[in-house]
C-alpha atoms as a PDB file:
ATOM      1  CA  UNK A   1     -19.732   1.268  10.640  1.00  0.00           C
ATOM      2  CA  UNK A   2     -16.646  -0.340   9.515  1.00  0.00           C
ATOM      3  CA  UNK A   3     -16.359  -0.649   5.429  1.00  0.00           C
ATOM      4  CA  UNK A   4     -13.019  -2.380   5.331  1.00  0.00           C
ATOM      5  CA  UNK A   5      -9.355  -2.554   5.976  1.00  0.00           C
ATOM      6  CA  UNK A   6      -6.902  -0.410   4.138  1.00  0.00           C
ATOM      7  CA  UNK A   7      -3.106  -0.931   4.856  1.00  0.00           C
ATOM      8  CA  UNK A   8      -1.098   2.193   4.611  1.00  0.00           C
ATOM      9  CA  UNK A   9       2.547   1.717   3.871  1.00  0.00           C
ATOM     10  CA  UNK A  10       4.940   4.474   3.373  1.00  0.00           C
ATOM     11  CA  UNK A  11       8.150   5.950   5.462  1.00  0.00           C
ATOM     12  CA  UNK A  12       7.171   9.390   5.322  1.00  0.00           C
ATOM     13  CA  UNK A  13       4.789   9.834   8.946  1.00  0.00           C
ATOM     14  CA  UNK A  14       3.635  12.998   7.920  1.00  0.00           C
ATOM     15  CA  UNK A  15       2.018  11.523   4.510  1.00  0.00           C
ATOM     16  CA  UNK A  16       1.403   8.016   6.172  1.00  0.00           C
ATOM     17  CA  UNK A  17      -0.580  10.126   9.162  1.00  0.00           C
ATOM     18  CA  UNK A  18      -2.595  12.486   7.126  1.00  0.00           C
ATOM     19  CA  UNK A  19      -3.583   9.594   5.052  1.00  0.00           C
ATOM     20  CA  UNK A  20      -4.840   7.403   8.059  1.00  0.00           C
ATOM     21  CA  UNK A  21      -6.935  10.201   8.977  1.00  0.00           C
ATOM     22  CA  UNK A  22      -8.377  10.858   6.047  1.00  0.00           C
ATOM     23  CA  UNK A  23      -9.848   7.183   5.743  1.00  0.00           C
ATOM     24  CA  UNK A  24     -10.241   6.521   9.231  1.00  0.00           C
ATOM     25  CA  UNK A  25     -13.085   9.901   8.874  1.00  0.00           C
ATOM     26  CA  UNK A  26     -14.316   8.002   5.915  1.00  0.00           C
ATOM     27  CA  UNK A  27     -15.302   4.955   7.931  1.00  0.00           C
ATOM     28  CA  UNK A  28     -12.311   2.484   7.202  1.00  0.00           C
ATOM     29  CA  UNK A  29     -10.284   0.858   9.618  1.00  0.00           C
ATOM     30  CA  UNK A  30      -6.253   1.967   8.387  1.00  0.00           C
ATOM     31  CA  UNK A  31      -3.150   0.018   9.353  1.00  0.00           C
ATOM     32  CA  UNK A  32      -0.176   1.544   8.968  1.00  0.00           C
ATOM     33  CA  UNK A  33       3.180   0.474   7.851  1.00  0.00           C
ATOM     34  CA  UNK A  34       6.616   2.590   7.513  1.00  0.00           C
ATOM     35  CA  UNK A  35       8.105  -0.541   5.512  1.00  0.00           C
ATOM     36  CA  UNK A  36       8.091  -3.059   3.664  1.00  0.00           C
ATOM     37  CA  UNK A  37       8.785  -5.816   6.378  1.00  0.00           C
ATOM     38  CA  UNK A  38       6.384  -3.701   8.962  1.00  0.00           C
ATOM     39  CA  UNK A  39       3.368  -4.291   6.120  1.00  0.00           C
ATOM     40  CA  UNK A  40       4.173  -8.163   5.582  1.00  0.00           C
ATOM     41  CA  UNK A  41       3.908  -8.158   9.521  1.00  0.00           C
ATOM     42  CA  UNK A  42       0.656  -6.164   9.603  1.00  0.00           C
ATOM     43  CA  UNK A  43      -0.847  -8.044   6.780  1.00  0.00           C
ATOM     44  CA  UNK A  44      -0.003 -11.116   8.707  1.00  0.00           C
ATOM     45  CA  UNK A  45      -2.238 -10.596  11.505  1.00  0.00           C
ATOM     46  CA  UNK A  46      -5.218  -8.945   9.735  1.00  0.00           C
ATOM     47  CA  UNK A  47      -7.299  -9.416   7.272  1.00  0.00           C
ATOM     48  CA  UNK A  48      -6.900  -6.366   4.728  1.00  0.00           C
ATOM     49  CA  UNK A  49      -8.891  -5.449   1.800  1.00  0.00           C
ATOM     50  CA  UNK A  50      -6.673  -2.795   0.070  1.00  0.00           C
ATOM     51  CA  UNK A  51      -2.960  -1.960   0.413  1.00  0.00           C
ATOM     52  CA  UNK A  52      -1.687   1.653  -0.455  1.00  0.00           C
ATOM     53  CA  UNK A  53       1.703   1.319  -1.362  1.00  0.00           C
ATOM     54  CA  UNK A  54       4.565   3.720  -1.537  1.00  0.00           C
ATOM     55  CA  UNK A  55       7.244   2.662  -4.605  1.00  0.00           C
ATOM     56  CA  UNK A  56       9.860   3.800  -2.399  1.00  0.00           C
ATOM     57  CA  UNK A  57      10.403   2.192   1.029  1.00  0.00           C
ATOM     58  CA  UNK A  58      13.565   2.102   3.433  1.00  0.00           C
ATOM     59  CA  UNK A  59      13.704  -1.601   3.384  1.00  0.00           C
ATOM     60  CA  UNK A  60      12.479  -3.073  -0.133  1.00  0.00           C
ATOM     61  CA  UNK A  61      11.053  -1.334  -2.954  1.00  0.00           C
ATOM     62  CA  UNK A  62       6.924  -0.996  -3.177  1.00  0.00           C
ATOM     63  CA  UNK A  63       7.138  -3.209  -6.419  1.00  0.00           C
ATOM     64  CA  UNK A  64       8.520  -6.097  -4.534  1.00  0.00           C
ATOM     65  CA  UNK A  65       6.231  -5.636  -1.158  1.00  0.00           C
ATOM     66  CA  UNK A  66       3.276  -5.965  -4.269  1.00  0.00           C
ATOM     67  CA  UNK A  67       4.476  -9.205  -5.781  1.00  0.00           C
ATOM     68  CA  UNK A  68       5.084 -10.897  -2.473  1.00  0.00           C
ATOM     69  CA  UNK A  69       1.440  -9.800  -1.807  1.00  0.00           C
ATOM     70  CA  UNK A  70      -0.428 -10.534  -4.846  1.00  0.00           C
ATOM     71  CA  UNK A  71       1.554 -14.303  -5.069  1.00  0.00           C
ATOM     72  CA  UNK A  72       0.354 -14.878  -1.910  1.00  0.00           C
ATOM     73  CA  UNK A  73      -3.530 -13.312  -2.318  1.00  0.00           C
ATOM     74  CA  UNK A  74      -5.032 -12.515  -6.055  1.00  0.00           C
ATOM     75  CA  UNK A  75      -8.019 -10.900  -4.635  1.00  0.00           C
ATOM     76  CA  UNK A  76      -6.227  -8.136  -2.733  1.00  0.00           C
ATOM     77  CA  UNK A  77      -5.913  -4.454  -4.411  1.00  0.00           C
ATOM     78  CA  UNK A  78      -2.968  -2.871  -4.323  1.00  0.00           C
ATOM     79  CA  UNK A  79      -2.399   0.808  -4.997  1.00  0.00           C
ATOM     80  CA  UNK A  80       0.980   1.605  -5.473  1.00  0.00           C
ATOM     81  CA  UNK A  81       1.718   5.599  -5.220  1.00  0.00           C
ATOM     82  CA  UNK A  82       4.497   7.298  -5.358  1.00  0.00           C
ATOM     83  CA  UNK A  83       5.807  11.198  -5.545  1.00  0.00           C
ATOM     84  CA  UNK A  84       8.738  10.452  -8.283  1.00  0.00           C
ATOM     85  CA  UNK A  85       5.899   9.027 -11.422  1.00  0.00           C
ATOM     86  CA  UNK A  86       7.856   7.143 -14.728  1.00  0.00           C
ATOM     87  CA  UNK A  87       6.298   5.494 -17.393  1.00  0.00           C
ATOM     88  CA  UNK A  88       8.476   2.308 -16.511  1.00  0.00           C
ATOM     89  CA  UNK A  89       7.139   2.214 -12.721  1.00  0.00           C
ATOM     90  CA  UNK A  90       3.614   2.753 -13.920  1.00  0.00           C
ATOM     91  CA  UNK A  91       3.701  -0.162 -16.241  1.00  0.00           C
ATOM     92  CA  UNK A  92       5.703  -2.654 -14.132  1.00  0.00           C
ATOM     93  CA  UNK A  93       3.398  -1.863 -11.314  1.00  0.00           C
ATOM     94  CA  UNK A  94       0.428  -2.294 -13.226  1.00  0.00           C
ATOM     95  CA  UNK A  95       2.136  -5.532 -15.080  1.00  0.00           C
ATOM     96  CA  UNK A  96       2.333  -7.035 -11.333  1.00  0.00           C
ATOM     97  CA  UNK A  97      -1.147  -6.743 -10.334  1.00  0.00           C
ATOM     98  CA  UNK A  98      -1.010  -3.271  -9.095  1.00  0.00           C
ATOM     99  CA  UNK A  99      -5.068  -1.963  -9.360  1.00  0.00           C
ATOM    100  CA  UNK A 100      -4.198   1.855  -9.817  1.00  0.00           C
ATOM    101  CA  UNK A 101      -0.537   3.877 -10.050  1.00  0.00           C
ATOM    102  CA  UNK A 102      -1.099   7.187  -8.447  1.00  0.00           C
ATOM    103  CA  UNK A 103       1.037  10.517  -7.654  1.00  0.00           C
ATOM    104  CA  UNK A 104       1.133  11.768  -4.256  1.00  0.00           C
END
């Protein structure tokens, strides 16, 4: 049984793997993304339910892959995470629609 689609975007495959796996087991079906562009194009062609978001991405930041996402779709949750946590982040993440700011 399928509960939803999560969208997995972050440039590190080693954390971007392990986290597909871990959903995957927990009945989800996981896109995955290693930037910012490769998530607009996967979002695109599926319907998702929840983005997890790294802040830092090759090709645009994880704020700015959020606010093209959440101008475009209100109803979609966004998790932004990141390893490098500041106040300022948290805020402006959660100030553009972001549902949770987490640590890796």
């Amino acid at each position: 049984m399928t509960l939803g689609t999560l969208l997995i975007v972050d440039d590190e495959p080693g954390i971007r793997e392990s986290l597909v796996d871990h959903f995957e087991g927990r009945g989800l079906r996981v896109l995955a993304a290693a930037t910012g562009s490769e998530a607009l194009t996967q979002a695109a062609a599926n319907l998702v339910d929840v983005m997890l978001v790294d802040q830092r991405l090759p090709d645009m930041s994880g704020l700015d892959v959020l606010r093209t996402f959440r101008s475009h779709d209100d109803d979609l949750e966004v998790i932004m995470m990141t390893a490098f946590a500041d106040v300022e982040s948290a805020v402006a993440a959660m100030k553009a629609g972001a549902a949770d700011f987490i640590l890796k």
